[in-house]
Each structure stands twice: as C-alpha cells, then as structure tokens.
Protein backbone atom coordinates (compact mmCIF):
# COMPACT_ATOMS: atom_id res chain seq x y z
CA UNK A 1 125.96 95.08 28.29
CA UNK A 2 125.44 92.77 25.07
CA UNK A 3 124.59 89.81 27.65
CA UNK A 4 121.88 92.26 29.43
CA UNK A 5 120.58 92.35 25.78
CA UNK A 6 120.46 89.07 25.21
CA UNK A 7 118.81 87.34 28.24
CA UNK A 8 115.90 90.21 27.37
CA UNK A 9 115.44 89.24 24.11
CA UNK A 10 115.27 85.75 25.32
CA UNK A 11 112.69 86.29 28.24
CA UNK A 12 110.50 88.63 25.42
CA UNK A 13 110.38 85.58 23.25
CA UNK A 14 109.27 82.92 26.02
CA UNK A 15 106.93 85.53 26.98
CA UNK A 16 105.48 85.54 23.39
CA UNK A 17 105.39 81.92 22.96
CA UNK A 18 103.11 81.68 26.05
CA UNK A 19 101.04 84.29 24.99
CA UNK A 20 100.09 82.58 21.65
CA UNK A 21 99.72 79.55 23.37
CA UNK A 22 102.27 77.65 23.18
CA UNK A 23 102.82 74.58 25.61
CA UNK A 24 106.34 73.79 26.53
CA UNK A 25 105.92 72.38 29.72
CA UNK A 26 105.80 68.45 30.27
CA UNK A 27 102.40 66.36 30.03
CA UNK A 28 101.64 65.33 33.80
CA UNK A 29 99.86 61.99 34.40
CA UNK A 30 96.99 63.78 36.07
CA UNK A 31 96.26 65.16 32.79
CA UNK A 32 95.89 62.42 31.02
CA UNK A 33 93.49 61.09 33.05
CA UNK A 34 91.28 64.06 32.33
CA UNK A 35 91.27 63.47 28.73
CA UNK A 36 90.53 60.00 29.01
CA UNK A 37 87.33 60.82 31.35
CA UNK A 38 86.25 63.47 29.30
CA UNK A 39 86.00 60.66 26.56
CA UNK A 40 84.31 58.50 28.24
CA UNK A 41 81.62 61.16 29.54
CA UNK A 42 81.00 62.03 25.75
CA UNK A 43 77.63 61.42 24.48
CA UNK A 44 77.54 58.71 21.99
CA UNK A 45 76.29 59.35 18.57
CA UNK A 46 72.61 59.80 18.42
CA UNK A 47 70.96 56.58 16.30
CA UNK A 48 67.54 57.36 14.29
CA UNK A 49 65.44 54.42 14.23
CA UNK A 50 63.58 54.25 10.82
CA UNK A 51 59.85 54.89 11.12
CA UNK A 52 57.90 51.48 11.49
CA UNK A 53 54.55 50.99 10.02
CA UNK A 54 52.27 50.55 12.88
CA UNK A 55 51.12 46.87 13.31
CA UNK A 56 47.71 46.29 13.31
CA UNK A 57 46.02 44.02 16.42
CA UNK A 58 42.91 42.61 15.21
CA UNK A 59 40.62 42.58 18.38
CA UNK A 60 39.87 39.51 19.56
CA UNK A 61 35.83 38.26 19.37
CA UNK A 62 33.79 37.85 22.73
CA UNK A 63 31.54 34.77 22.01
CA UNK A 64 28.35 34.14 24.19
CA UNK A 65 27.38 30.82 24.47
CA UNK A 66 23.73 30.73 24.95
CA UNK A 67 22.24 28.15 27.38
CA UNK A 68 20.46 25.60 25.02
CA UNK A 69 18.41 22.89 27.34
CA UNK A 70 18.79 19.57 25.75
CA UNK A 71 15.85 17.55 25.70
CA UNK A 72 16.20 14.30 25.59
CA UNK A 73 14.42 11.91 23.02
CA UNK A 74 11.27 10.02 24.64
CA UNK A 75 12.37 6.39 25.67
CA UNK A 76 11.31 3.92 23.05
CA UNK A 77 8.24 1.18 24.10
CA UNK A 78 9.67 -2.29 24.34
CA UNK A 79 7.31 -4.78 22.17
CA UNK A 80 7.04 -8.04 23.26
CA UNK A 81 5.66 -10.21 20.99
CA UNK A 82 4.15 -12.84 22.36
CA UNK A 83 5.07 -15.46 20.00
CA UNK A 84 1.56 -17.93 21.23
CA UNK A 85 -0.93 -18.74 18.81
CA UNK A 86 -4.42 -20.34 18.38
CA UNK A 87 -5.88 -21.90 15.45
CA UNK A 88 -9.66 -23.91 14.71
CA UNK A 89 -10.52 -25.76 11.03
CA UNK A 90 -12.06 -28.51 9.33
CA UNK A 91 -10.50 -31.91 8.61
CA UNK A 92 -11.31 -34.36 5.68
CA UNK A 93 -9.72 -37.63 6.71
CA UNK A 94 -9.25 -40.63 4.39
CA UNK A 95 -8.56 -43.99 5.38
CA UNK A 96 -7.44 -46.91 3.87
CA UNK A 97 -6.21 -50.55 4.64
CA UNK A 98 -5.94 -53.80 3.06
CA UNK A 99 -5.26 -56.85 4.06
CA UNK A 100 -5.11 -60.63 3.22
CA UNK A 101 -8.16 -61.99 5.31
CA UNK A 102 -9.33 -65.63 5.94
CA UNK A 103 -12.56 -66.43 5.50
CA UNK A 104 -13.93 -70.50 5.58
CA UNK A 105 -10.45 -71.39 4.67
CA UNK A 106 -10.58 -69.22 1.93
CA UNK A 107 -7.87 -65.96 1.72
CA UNK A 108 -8.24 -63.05 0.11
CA UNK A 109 -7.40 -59.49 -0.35
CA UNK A 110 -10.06 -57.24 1.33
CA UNK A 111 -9.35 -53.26 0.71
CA UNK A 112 -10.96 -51.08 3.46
CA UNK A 113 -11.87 -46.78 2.90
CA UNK A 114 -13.38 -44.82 4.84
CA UNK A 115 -13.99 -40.80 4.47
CA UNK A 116 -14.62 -38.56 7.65
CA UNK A 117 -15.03 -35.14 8.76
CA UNK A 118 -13.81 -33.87 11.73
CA UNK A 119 -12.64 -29.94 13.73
CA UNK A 120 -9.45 -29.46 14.20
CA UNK A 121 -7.63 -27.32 16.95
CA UNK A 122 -4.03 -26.32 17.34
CA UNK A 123 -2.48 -24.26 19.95
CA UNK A 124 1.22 -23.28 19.36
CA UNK A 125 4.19 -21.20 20.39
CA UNK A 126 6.84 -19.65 17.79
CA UNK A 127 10.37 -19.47 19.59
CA UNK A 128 11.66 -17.67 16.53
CA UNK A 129 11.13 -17.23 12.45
CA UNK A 130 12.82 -20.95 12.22
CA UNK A 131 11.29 -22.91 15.20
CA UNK A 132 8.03 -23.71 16.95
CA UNK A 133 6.19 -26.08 19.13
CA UNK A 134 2.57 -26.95 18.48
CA UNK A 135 0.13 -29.15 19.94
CA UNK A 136 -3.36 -30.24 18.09
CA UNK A 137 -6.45 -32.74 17.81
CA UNK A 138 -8.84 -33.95 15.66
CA UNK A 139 -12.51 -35.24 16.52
CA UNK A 140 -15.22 -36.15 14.71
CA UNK A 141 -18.32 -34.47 14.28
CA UNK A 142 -20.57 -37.20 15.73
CA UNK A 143 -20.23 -40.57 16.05
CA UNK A 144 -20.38 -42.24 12.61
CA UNK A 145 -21.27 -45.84 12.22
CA UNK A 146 -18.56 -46.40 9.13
CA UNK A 147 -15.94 -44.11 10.60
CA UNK A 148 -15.04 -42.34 14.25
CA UNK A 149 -11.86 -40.68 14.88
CA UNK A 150 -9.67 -39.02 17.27
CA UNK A 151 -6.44 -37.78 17.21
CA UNK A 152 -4.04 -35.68 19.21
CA UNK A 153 -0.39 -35.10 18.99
CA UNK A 154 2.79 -32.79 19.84
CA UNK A 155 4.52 -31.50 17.07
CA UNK A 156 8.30 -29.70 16.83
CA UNK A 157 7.44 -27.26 14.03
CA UNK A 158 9.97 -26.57 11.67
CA UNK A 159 9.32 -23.56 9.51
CA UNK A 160 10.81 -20.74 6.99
CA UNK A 161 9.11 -17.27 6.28
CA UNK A 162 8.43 -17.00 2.86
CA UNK A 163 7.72 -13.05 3.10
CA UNK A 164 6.10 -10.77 5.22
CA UNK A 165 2.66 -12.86 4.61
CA UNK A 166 3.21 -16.38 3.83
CA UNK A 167 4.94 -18.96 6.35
CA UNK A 168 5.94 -22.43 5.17
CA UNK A 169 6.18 -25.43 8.33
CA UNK A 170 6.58 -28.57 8.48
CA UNK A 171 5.82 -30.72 11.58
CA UNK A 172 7.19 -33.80 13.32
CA UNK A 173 6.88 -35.74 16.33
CA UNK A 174 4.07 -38.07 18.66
CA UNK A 175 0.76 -38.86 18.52
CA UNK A 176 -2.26 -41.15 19.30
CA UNK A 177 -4.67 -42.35 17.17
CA UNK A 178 -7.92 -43.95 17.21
CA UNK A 179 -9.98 -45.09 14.69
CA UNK A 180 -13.05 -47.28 14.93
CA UNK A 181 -16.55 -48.31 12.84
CA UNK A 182 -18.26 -50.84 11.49
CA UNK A 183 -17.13 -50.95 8.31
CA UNK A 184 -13.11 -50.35 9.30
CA UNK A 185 -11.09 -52.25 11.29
CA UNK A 186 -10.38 -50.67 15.17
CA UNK A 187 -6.98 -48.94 15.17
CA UNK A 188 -5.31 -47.83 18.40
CA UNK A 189 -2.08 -46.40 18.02
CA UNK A 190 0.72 -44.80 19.05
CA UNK A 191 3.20 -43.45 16.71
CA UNK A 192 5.23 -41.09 15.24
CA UNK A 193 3.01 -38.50 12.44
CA UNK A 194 4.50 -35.34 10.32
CA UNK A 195 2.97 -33.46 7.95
CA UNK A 196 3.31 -29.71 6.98
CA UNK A 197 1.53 -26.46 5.79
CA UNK A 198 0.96 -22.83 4.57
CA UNK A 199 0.24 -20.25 6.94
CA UNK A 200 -0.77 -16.76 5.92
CA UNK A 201 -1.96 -13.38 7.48
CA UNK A 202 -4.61 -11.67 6.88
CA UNK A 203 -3.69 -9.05 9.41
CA UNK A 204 -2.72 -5.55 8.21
CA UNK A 205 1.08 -5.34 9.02
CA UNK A 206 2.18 -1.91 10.86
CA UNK A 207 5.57 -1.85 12.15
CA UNK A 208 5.26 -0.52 15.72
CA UNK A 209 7.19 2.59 17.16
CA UNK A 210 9.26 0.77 20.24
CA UNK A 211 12.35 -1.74 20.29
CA UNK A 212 10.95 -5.08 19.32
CA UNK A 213 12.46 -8.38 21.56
CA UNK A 214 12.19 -10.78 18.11
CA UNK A 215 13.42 -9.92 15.50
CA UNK A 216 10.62 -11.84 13.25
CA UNK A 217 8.18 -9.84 14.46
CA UNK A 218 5.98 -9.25 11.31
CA UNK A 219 7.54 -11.77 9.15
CA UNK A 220 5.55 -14.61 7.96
CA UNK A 221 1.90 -15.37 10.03
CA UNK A 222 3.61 -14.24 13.23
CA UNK A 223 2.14 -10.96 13.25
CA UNK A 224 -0.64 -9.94 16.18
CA UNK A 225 -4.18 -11.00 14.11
CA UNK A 226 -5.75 -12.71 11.94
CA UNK A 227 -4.41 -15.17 9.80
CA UNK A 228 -5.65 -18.53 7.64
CA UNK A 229 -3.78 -22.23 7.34
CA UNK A 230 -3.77 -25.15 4.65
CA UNK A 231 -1.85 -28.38 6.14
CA UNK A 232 -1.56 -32.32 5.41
CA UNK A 233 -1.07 -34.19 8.39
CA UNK A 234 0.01 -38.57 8.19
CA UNK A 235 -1.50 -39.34 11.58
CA UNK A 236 0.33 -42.39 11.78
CA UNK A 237 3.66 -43.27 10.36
CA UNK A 238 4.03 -46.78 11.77
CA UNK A 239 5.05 -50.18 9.99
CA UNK A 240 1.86 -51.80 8.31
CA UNK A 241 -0.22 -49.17 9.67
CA UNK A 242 -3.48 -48.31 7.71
CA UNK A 243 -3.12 -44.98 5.80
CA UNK A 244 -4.99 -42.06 7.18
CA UNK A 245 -4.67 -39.10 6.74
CA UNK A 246 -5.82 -35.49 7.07
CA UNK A 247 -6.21 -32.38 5.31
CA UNK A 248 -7.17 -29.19 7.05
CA UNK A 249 -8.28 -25.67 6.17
CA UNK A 250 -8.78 -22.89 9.05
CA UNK A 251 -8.44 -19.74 10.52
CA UNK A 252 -5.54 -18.80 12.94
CA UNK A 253 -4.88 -16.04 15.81
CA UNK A 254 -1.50 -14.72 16.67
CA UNK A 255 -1.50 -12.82 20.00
C-alpha cells in the first residue's frame, strides 16, 4: 500500500513538470536543424541610409552653329614693271688736243678746242635697283665747219637709289667716236668711255594695289612716268686720245 502511494505521487509530479513546461526529453538532431534554419531565414536588421542632398545636373547647352559662307578675298593684280626706259636731251661737248707739230722744220706746241652742241638719246633697261644696261648717241645739230660729231655706245649701268626720287648711275663700257672739222684734227675711234649721272622723277609715286614682280618698283627714277637726267659722259678713254667730252641735260620716260 505505501508503494501504491508512492509511484502516484511520482507520476503526479512528472505530470506537473510537463504541464509547466518542462523538457526532459533528449535534444534530437532533427531539431537542431530547425533552429539553425530558422536563423538563417531571419530578416537581417533593417539599415537607414542617411538622407543625401540631391545633386544638382546642370543641363548641358545645345549650340547651333550657323552656316557662315566664307568669301574669299579678291585675288591680288600682279604688276609687272617693265623695267625699259627712254630718254632725249641736249649735249654741250668740249674738245681739246695738243700736240707737238712740225711746221718748215720748225716744232711746236699747237693746242686745239672746239665747243659743240649736239641731241642726245638713250634707250635703257633696269634689271633691278643695282643694275642696268643702256645704249645712247650723240649727233650734232648740223654740220659745223669747226666741229662735227657723232657718238654711240653700250653702257653696263651701275647705279644706287638714293630715295624714292633721286637715282645715282654710273656707266661703263664701248663706244665709237667721230670727230671731224676744219679747225680740229679728224678723230675716229674706238674705245672704251664711262661717265655717270643723276636721275630723278617727276612722276607722282602711288603704290599700286597688286603683288609687284621687282621689288624696286618706285624706288629711285624707275617709277612708270616722267622723269629728268643730268650726266657727264668721257667719250673716249684711250691712250693720247684728245679730250672730249659731254655734258647732258634731258627728260626721261619709264614705262
């Protein structure tokens, strides 16, 4: 009878324990395995991301290129100077000559001058403001019974602008000259002659809207126009040679 007691006090206490919820019995894998997935299935913690202030986008510019027609600028002119040039003057020429003459066995010095006037003509070509090549003559008016002469010659003409006006030349190279009357002795010769001169222009000087082909164009008397000379010319530069010689004034035209 006291072990009937007992074992029902015993069962009434299990009985209890369950109730209250109490877990006596042994942890099975299976539930383990629940636990773990229920874990993993758990929503993570929720993250606030701090409020941003909103960036600005600036919008970007539409450009219209308008169609501009390019005009292009008018072609220039080429000038050509021509670089040819004519000139007519007046020449004073001067000669004089002495020599020791022999007359009825009797020698003596005998001085000869003579004074003549005679046109001039030159006809040239100016390669550049350094160099030219001219050609010219002399005649007489009329035949003169104390003095006749003629006179032509090729010249290399050296020469150096002095300004946009002035020109300064010099000239070298071949001539022939003759002289004859009644009171002079007869010269015929061939020779060298130089001389030089002063060129100047009396043309109004406009520089031209074009591309020029020399550069000199408008320097010294090389300019298209009018223009006016002064020169010296020995006509003959030869060994014991009479002195003559010419000086010129004139008028000149550049084309």
């Amino acid at each position: 009878m006291k072990n009937i007691k007992l074992l029902t006090i015993t069962i009434i206490s299990i009985s209890f324990l369950c109730y209250g919820g109490g877990d006596i019995k042994k942890v099975t894998p299976y539930e383990t395995n629940d636990v773990e997935l229920a874990t993993e299935n758990a929503e993570p913690e929720t993250y606030i991301k701090p409020i941003e202030e909103p960036i600005k986008v600036e919008p970007t510019p539409i450009i219209i290129k308008e169609h501009v027609k390019v005009v292009p600028p008018p072609s220039k002119k080429e000038i050509n100077p021509s670089g040819f040039y004519v000139g007519l003057g007046i020449t004073g020429s001067r000669y004089y000559d002495t020599c020791k003459c022999t007359n009825n066995s009797i020698t003596q010095k005998i001085s000869n001058k003579e004074n003549n006037m005679a046109v001039l003509g030159r006809v040239g070509y100016d390669y550049n403001p350094y160099i030219g090549v001219e050609a010219r003559g002399i005649i007489s008016f009329a035949e003169d019974e104390d003095m006749s002469l003629s006179h032509t010659g090729l010249f290399i003409k050296p020469m150096i602008p002095l300004g946009d006006i002035t020109n300064l030349y010099t000239l070298l190279g071949f001539a022939k000259t003759r002289v004859k009357g009644a009171n002079t002795p007869h010269l015929n010769a061939e020779s060298m002659a130089f001389g030089g001169g002063l060129e100047f222009d009396l043309s109004k000087d406009i520089p031209k809207d074009g591309i020029y082909s020399r550069k000199f164009d408008g320097k010294g008397n090389q300019e298209k126009g009018i223009g006016f000379f002064l020169d010296y010319e020995r006509l003959v530069a030869k060994k014991h040679a009479p002195q003559l010689d010419a000086f010129s004034a004139g008028v000149t035209y550049d084309f």
